[in-house]
PDB file of N, CA and C in Angstrom:
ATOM      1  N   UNK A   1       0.844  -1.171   0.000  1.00  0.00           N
ATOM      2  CA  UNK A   1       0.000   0.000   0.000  1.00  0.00           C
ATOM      3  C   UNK A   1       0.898   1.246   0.000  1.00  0.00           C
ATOM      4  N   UNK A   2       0.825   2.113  -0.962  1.00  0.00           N
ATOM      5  CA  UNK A   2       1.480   3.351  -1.219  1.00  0.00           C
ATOM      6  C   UNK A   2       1.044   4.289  -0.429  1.00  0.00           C
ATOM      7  N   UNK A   3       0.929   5.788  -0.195  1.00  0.00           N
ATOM      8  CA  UNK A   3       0.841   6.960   0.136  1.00  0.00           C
ATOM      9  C   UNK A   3       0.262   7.528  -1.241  1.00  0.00           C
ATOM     10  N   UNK A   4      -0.593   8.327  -0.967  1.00  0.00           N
ATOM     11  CA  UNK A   4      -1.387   9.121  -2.342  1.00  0.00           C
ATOM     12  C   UNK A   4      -0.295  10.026  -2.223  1.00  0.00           C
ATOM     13  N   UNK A   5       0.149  10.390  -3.613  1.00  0.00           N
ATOM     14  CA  UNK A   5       0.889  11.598  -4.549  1.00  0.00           C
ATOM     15  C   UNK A   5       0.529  12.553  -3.693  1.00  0.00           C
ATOM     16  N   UNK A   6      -0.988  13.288  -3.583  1.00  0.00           N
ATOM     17  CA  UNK A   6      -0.991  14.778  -3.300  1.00  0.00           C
ATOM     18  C   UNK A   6      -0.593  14.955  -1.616  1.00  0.00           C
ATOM     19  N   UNK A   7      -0.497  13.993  -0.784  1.00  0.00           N
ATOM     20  CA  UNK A   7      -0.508  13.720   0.482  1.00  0.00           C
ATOM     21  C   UNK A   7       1.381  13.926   0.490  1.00  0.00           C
ATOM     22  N   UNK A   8       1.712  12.558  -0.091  1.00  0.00           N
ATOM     23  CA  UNK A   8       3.216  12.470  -0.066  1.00  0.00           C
ATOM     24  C   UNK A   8       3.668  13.850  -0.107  1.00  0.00           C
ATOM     25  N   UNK A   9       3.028  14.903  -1.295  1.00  0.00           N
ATOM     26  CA  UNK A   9       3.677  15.793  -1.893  1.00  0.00           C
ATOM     27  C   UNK A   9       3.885  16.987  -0.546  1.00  0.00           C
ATOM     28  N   UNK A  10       2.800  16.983   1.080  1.00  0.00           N
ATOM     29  CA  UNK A  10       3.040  17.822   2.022  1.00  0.00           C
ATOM     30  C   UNK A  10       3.106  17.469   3.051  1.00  0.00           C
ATOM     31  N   UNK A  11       3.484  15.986   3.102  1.00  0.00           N
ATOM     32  CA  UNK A  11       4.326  15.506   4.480  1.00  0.00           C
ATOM     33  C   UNK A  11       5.618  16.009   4.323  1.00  0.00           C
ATOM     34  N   UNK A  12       5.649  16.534   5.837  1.00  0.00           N
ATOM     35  CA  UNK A  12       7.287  17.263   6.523  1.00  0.00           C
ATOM     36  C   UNK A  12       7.204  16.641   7.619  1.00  0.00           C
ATOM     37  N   UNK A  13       8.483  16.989   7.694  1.00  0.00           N
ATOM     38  CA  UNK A  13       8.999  16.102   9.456  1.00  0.00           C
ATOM     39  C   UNK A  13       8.527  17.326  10.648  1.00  0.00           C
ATOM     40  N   UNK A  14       7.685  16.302  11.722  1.00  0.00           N
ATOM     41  CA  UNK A  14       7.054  17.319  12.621  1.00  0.00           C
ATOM     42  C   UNK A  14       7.809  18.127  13.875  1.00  0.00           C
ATOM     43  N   UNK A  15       9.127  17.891  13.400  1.00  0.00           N
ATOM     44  CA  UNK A  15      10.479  18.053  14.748  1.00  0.00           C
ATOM     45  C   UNK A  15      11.017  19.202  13.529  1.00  0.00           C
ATOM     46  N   UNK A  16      11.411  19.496  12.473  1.00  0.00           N
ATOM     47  CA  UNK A  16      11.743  20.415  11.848  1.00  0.00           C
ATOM     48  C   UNK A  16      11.591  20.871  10.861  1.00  0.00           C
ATOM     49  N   UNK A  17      10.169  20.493  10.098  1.00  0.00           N
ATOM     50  CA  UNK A  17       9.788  20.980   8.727  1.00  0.00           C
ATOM     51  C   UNK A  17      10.106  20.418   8.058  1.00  0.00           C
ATOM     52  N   UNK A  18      11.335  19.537   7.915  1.00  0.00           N
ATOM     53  CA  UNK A  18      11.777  19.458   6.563  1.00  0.00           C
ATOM     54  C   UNK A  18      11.438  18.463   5.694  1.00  0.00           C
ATOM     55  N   UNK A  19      11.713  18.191   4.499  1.00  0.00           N
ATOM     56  CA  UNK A  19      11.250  17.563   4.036  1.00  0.00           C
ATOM     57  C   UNK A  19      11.507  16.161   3.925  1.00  0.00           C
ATOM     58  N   UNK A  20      10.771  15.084   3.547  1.00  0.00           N
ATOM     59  CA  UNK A  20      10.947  13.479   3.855  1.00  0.00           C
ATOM     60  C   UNK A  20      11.208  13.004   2.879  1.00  0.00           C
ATOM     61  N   UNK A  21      12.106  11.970   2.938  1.00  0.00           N
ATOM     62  CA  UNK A  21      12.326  11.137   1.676  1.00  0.00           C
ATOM     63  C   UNK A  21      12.007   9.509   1.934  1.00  0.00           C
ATOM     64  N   UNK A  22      11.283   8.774   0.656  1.00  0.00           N
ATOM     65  CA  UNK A  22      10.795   7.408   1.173  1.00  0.00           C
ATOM     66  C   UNK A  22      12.518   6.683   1.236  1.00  0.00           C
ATOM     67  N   UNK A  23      12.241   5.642   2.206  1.00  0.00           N
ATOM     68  CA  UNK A  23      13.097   4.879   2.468  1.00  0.00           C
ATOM     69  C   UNK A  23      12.998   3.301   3.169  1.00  0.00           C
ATOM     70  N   UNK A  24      13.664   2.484   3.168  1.00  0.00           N
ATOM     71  CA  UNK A  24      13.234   0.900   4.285  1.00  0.00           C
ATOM     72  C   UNK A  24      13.997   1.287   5.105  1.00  0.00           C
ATOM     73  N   UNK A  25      13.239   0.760   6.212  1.00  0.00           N
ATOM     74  CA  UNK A  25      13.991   0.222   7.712  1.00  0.00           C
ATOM     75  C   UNK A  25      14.854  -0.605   7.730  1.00  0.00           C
ATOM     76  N   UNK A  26      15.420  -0.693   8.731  1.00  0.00           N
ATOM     77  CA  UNK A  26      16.523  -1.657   9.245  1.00  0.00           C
ATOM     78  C   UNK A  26      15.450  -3.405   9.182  1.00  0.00           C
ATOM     79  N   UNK A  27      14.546  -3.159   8.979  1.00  0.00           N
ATOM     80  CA  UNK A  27      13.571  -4.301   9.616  1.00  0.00           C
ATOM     81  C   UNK A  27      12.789  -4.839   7.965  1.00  0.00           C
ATOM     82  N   UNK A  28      13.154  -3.927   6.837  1.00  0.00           N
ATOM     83  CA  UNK A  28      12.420  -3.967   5.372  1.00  0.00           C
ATOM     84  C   UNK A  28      11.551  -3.358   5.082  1.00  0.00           C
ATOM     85  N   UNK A  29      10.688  -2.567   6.514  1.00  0.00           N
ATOM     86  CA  UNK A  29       9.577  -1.977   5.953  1.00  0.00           C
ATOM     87  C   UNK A  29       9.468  -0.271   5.473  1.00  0.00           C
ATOM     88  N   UNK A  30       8.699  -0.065   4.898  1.00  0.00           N
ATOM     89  CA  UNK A  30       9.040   1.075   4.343  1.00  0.00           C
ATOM     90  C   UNK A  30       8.470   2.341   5.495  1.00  0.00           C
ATOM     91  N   UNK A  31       9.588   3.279   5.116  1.00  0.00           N
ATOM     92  CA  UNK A  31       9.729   4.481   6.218  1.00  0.00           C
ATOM     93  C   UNK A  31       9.670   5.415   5.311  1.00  0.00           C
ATOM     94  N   UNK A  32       9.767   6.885   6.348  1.00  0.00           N
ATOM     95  CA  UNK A  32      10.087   7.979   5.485  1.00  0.00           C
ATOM     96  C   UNK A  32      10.715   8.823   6.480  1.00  0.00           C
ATOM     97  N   UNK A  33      12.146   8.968   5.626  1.00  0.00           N
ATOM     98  CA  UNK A  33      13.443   9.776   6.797  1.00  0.00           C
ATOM     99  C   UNK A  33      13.177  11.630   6.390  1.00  0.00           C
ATOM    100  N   UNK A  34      13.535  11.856   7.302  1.00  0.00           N
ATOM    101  CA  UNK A  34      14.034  13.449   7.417  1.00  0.00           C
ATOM    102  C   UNK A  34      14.882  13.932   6.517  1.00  0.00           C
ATOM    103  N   UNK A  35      15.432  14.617   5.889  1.00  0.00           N
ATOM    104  CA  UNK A  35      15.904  15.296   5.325  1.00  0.00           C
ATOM    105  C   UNK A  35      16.995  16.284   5.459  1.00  0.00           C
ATOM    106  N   UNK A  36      16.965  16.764   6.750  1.00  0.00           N
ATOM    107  CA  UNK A  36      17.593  17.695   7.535  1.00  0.00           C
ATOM    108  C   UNK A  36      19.314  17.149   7.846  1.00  0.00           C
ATOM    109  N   UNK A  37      19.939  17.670   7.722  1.00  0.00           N
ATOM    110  CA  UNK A  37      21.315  16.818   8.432  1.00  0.00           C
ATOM    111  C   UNK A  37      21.340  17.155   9.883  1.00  0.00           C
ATOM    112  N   UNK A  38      20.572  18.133  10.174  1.00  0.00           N
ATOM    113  CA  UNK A  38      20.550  18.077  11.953  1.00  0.00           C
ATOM    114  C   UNK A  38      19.378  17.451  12.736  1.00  0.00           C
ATOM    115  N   UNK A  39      18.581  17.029  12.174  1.00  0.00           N
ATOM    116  CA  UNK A  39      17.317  15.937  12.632  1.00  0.00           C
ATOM    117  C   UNK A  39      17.324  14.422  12.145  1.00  0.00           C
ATOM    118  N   UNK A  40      17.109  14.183  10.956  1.00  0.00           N
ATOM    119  CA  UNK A  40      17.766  12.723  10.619  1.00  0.00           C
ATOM    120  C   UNK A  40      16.563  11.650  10.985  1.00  0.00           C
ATOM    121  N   UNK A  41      15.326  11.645  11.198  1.00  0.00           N
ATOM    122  CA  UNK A  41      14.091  10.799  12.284  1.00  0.00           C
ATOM    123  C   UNK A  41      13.297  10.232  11.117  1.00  0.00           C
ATOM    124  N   UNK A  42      13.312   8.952  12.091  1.00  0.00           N
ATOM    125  CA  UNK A  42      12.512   7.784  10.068  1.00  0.00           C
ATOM    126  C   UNK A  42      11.321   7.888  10.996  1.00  0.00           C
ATOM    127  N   UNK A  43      10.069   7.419  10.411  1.00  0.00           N
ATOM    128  CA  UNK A  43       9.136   7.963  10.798  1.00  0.00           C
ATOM    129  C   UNK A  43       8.494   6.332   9.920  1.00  0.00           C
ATOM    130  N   UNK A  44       8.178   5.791  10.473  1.00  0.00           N
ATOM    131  CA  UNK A  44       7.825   3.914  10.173  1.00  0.00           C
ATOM    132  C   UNK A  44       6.265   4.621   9.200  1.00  0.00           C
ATOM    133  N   UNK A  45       5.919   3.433   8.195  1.00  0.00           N
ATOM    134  CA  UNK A  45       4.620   3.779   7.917  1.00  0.00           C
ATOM    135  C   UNK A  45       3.954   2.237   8.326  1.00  0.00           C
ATOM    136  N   UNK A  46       2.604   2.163   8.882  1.00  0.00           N
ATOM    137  CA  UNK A  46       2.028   1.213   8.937  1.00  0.00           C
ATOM    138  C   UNK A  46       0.547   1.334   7.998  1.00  0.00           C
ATOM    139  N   UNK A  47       0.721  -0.014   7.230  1.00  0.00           N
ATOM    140  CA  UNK A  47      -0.259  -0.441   6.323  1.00  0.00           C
ATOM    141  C   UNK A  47      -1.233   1.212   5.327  1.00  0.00           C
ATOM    142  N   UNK A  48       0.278   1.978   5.117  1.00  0.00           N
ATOM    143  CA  UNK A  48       0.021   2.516   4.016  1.00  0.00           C
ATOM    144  C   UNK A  48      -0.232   4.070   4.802  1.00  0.00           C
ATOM    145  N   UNK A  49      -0.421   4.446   6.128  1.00  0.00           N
ATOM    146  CA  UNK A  49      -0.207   5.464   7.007  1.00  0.00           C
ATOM    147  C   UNK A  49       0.796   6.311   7.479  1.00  0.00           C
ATOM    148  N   UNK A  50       1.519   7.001   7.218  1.00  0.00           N
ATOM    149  CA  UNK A  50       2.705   7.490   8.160  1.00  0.00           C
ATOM    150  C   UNK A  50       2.556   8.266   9.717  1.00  0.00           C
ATOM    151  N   UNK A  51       3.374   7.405  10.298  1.00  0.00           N
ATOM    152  CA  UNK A  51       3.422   7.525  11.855  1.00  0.00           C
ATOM    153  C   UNK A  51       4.227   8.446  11.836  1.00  0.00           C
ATOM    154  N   UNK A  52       3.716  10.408  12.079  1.00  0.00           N
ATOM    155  CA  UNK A  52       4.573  10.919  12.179  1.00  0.00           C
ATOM    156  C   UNK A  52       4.339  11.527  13.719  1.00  0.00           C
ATOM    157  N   UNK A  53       5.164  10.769  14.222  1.00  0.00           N
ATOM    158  CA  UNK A  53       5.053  11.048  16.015  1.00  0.00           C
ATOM    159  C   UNK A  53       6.762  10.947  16.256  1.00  0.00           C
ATOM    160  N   UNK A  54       6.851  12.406  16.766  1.00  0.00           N
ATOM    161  CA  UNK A  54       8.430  11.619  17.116  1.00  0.00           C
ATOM    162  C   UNK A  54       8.757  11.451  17.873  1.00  0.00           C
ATOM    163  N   UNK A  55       7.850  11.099  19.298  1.00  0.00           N
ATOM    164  CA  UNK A  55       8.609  10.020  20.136  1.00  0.00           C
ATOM    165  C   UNK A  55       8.631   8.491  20.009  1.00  0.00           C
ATOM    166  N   UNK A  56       7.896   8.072  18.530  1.00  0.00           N
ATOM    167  CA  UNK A  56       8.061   6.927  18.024  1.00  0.00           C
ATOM    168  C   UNK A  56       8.986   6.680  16.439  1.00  0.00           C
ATOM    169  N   UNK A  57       9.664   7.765  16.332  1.00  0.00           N
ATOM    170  CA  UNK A  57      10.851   7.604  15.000  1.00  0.00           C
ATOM    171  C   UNK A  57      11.820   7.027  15.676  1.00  0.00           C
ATOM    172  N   UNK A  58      12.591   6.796  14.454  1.00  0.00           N
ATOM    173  CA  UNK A  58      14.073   6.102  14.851  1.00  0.00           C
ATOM    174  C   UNK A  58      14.870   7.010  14.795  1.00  0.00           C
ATOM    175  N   UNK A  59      15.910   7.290  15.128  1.00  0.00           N
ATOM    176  CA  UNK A  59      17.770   8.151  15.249  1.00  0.00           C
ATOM    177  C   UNK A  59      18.094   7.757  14.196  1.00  0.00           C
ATOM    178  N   UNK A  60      18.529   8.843  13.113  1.00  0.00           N
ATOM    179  CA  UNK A  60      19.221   7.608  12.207  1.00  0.00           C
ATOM    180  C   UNK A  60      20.777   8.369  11.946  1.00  0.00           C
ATOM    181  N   UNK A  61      20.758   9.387  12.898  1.00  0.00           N
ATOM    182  CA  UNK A  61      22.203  10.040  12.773  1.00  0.00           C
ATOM    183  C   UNK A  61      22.848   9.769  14.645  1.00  0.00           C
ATOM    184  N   UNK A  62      24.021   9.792  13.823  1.00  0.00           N
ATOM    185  CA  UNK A  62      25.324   9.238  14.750  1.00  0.00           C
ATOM    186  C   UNK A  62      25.489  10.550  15.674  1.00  0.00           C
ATOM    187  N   UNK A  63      25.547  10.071  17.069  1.00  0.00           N
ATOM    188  CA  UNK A  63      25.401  11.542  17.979  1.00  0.00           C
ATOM    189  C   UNK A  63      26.878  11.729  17.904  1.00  0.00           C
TER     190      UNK A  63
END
């Protein structure tokens, strides 16, 4: 299950605006990371939804 085009087209990351790019998890499933080089937060999608909560993203930059 995809994300509709016009939806995809104004999801931002809710920790800094910026913009998301699709990507897989460490686990295969498909995410959508941050953009930012100072935020960096995958944001899991379930069954075609994006979970954009970020006390449930992943770190995906090296502190």
């Amino acid at each position: 299950m995809s994300i509709s085009p016009w939806l995809r087209e104004i999801l931002r990351c809710p920790k800094c605006l910026a913009e998301l790019r699709d990507d897989t998890g460490p686990t295969g499933g498909p995410e959508l990371v941050c953009m930012s080089d100072e935020c960096g937060l995958a944001y899991r999608i379930d069954d075609g939804i994006p979970v954009l909560l970020v006390d449930e993203a992943r770190e995906t930059r090296q502190s």
